[in-house]
PDB file of N, CA and C in Angstrom:
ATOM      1  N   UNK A   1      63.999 -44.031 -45.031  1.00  0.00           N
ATOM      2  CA  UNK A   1      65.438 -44.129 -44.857  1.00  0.00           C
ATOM      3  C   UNK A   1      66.104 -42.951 -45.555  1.00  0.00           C
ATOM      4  N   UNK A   2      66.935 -42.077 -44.843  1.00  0.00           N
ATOM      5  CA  UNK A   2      67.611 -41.454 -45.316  1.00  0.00           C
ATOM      6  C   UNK A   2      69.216 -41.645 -45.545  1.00  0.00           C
ATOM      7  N   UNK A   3      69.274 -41.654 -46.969  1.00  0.00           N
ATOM      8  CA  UNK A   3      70.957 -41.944 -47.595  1.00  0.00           C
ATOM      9  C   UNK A   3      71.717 -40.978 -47.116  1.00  0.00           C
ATOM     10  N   UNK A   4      72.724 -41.690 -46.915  1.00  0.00           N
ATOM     11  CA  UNK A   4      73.920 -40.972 -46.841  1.00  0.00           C
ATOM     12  C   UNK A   4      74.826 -40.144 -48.028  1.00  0.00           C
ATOM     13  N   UNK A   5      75.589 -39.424 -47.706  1.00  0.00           N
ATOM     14  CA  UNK A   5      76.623 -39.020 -48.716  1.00  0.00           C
ATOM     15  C   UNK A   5      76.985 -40.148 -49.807  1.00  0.00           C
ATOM     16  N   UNK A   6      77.789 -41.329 -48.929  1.00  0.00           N
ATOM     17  CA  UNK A   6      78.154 -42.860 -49.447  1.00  0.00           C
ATOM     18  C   UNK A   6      77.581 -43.323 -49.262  1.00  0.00           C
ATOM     19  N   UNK A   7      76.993 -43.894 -50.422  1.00  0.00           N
ATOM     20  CA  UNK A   7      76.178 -45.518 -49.889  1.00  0.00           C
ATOM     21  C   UNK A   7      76.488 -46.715 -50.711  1.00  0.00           C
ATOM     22  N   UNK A   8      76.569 -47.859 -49.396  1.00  0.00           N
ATOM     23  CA  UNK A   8      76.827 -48.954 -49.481  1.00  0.00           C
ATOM     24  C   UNK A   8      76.039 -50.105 -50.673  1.00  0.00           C
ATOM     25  N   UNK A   9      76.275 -50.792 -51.314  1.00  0.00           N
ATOM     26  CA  UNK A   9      75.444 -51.508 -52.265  1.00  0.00           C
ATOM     27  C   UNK A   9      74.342 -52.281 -51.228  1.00  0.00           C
ATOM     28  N   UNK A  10      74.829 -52.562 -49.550  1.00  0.00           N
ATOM     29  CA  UNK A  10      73.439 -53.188 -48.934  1.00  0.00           C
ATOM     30  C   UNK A  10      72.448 -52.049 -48.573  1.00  0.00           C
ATOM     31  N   UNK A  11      72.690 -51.043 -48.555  1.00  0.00           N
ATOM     32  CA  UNK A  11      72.105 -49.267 -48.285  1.00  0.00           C
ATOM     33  C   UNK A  11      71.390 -49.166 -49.337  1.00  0.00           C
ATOM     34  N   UNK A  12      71.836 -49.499 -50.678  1.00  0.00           N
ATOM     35  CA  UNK A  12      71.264 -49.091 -51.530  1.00  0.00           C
ATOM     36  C   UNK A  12      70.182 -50.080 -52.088  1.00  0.00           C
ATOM     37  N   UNK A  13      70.202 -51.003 -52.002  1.00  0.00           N
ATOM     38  CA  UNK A  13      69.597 -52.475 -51.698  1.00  0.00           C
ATOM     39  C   UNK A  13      68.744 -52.488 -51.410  1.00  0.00           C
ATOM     40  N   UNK A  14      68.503 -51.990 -49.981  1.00  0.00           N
ATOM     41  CA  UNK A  14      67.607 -51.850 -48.718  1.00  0.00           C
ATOM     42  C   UNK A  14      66.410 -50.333 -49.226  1.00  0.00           C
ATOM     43  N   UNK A  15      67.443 -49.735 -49.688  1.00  0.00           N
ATOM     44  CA  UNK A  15      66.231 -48.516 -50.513  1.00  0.00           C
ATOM     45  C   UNK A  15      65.244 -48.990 -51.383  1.00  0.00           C
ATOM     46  N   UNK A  16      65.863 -49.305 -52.516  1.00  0.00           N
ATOM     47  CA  UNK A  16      65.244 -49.664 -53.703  1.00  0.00           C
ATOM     48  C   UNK A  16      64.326 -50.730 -53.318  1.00  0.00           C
ATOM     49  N   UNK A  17      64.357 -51.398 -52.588  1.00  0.00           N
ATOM     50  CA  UNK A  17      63.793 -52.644 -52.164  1.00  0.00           C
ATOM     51  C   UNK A  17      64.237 -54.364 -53.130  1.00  0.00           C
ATOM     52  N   UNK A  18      65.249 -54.441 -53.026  1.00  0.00           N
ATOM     53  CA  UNK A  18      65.920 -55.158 -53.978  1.00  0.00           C
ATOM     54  C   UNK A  18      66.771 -55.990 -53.646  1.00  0.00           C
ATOM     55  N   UNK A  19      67.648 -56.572 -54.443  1.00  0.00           N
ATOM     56  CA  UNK A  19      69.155 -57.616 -53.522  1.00  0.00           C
ATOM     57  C   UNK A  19      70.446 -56.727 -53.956  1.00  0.00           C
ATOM     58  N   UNK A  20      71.348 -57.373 -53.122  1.00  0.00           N
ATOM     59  CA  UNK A  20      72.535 -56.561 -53.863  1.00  0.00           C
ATOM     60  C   UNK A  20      73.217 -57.295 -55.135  1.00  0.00           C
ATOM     61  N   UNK A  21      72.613 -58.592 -55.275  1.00  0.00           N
ATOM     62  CA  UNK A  21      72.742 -58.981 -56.748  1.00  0.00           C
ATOM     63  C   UNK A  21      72.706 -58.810 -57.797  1.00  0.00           C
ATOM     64  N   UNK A  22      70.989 -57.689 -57.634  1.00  0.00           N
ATOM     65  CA  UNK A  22      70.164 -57.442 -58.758  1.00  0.00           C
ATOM     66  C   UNK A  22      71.499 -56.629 -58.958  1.00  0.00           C
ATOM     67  N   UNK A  23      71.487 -55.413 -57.541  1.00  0.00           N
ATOM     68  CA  UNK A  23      72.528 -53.947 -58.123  1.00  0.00           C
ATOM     69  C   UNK A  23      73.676 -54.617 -58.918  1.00  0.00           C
ATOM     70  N   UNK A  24      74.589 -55.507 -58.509  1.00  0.00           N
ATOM     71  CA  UNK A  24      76.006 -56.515 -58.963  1.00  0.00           C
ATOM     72  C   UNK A  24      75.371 -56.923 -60.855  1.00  0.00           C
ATOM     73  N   UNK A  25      74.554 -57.591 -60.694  1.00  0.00           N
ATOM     74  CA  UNK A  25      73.814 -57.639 -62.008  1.00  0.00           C
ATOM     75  C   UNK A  25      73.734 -56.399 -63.070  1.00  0.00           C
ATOM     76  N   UNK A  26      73.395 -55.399 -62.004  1.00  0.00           N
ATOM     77  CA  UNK A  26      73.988 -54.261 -63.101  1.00  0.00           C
ATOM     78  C   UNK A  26      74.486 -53.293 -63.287  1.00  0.00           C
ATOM     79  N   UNK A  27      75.767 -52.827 -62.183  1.00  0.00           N
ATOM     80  CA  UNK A  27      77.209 -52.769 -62.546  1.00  0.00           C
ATOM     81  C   UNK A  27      77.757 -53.628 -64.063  1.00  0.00           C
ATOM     82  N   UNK A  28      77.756 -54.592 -63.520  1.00  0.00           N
ATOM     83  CA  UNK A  28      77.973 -55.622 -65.010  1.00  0.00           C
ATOM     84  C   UNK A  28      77.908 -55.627 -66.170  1.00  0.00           C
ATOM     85  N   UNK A  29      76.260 -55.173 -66.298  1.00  0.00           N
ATOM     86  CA  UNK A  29      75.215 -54.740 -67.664  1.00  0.00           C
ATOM     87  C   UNK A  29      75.555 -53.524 -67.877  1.00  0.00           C
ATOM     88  N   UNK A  30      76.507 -53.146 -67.212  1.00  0.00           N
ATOM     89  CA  UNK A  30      76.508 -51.644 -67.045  1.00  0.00           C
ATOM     90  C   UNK A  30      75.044 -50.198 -67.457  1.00  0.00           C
ATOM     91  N   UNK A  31      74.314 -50.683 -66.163  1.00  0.00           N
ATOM     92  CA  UNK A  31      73.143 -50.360 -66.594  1.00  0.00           C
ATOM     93  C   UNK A  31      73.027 -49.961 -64.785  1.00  0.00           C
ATOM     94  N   UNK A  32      72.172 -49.328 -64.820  1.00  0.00           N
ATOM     95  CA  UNK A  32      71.479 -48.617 -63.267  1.00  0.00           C
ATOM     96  C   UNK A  32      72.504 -47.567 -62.732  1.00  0.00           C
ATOM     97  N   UNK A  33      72.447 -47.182 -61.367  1.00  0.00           N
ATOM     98  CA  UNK A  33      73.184 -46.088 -61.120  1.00  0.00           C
ATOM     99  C   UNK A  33      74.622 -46.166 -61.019  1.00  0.00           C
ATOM    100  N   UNK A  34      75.366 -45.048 -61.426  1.00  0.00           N
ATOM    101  CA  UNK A  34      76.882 -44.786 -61.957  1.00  0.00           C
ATOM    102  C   UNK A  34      77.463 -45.180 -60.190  1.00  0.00           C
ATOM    103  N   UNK A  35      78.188 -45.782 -60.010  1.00  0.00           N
ATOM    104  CA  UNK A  35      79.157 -46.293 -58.758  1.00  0.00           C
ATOM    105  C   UNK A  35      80.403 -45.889 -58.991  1.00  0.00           C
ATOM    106  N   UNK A  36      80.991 -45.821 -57.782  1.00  0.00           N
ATOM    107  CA  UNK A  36      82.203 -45.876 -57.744  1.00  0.00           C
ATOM    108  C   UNK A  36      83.008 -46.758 -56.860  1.00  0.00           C
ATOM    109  N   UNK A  37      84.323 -47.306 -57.185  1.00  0.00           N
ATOM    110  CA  UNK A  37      84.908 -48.528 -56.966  1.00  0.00           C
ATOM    111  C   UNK A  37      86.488 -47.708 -55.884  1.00  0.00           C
ATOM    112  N   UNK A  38      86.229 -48.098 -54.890  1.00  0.00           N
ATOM    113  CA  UNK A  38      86.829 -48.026 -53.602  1.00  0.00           C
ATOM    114  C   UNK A  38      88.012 -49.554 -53.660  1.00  0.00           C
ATOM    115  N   UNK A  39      89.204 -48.690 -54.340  1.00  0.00           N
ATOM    116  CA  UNK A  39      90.238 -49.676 -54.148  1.00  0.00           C
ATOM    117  C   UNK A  39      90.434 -51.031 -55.149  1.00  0.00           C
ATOM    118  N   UNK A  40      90.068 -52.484 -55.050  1.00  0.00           N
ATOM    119  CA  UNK A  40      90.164 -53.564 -56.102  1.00  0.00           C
ATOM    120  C   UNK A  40      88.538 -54.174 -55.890  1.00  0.00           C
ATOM    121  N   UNK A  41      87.989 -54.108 -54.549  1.00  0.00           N
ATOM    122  CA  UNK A  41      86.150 -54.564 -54.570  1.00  0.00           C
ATOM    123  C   UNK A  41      85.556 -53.904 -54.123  1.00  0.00           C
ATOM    124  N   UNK A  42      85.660 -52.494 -52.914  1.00  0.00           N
ATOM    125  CA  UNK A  42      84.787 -51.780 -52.543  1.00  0.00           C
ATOM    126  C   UNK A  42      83.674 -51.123 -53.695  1.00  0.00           C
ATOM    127  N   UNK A  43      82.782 -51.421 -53.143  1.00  0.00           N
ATOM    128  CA  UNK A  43      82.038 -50.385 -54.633  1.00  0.00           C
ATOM    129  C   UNK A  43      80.929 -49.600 -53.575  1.00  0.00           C
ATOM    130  N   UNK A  44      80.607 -48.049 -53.838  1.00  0.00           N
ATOM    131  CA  UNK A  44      79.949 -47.229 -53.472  1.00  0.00           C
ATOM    132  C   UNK A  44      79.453 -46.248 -54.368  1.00  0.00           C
ATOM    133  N   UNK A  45      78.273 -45.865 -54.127  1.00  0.00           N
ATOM    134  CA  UNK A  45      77.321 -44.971 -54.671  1.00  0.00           C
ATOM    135  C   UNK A  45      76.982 -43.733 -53.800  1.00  0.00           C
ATOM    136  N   UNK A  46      76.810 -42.630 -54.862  1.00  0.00           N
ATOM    137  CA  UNK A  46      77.280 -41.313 -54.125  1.00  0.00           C
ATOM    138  C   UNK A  46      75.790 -40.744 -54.483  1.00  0.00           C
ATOM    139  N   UNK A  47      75.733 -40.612 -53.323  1.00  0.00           N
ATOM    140  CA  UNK A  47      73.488 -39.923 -52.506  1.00  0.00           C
ATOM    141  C   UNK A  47      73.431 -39.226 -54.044  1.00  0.00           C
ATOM    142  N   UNK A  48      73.501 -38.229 -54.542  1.00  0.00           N
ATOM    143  CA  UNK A  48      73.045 -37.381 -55.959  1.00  0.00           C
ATOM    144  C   UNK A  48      73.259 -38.369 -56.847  1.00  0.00           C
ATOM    145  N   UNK A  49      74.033 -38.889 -57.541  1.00  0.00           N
ATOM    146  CA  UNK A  49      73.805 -40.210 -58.747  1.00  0.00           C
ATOM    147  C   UNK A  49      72.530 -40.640 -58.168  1.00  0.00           C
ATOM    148  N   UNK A  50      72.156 -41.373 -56.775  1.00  0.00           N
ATOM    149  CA  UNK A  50      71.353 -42.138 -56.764  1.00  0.00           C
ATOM    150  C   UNK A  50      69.943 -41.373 -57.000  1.00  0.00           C
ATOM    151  N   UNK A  51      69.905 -40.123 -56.723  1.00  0.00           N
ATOM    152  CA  UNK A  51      68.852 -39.246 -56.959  1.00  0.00           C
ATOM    153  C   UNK A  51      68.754 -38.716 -57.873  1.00  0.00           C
ATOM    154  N   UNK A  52      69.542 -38.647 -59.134  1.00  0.00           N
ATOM    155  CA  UNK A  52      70.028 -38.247 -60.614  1.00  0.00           C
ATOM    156  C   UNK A  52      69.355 -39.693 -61.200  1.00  0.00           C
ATOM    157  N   UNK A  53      69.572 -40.963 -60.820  1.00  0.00           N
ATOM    158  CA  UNK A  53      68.934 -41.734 -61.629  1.00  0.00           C
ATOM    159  C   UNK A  53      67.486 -41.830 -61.269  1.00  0.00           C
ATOM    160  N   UNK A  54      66.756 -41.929 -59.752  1.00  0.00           N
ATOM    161  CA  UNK A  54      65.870 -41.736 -59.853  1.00  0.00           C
ATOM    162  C   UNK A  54      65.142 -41.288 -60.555  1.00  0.00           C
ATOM    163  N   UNK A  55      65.653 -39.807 -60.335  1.00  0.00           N
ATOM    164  CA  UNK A  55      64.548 -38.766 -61.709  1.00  0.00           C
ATOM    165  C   UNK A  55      64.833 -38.713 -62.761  1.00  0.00           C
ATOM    166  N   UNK A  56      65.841 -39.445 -63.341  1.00  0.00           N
ATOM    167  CA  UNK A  56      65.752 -40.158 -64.825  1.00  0.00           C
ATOM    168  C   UNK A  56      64.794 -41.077 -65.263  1.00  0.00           C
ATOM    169  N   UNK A  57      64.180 -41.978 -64.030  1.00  0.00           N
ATOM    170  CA  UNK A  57      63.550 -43.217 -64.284  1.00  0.00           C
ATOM    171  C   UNK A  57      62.079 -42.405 -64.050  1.00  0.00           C
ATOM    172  N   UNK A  58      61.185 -41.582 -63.764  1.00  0.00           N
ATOM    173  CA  UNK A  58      60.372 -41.140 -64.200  1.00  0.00           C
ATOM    174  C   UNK A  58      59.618 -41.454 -65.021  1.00  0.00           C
ATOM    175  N   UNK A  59      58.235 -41.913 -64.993  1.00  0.00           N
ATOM    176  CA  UNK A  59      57.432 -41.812 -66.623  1.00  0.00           C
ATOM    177  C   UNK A  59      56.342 -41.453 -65.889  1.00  0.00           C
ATOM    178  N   UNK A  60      55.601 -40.911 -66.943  1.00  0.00           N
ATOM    179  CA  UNK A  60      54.392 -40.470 -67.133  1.00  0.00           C
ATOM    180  C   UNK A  60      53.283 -41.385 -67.680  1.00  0.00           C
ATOM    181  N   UNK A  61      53.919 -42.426 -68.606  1.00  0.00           N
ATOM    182  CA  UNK A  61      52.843 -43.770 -69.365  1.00  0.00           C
ATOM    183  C   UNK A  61      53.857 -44.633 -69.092  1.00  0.00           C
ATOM    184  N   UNK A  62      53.263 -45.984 -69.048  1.00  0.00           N
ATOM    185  CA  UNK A  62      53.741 -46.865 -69.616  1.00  0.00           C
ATOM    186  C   UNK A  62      54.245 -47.426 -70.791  1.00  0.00           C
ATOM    187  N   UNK A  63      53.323 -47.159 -71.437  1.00  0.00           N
ATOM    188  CA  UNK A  63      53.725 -47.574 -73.318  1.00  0.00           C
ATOM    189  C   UNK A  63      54.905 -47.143 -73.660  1.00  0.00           C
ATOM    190  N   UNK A  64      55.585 -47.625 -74.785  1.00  0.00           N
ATOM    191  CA  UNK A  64      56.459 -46.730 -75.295  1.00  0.00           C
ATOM    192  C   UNK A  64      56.284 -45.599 -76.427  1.00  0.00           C
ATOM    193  N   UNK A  65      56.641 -44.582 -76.235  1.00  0.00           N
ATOM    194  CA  UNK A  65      56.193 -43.413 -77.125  1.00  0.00           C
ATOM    195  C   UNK A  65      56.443 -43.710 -78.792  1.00  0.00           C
TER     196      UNK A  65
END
């Protein structure tokens, strides 16, 4: 699947392989990728954040260093 410019929290959902809960879950926690809020509920994620956090989430081990 290739993202768009904007993507939708079910777009982004559908990538990750996930719900759009989990994502709603963490908006909240304020934790996972940076969104942006379209008006009083739209919420969208912009293609580079989502590829900026990707290659943040990177490891090389498991353990913690």
């Amino acid at each position: 699947m290739d993202l768009p410019e904007v993507v939708t929290p079910k777009q982004l959902a559908e990538y990750f392989q996930t719900t759009e809960a989990s994502l709603a879950q963490d908006r909240y926690l304020g934790r996972g990728v940076p969104f942006i809020k379209v008006g009083t509920k739209r919420v969208r994620y912009l293609r580079s954040d989502v590829l900026a956090y990707l290659e943040s989430q990177r490891r090389t081990q498991t353990g913690v260093a």
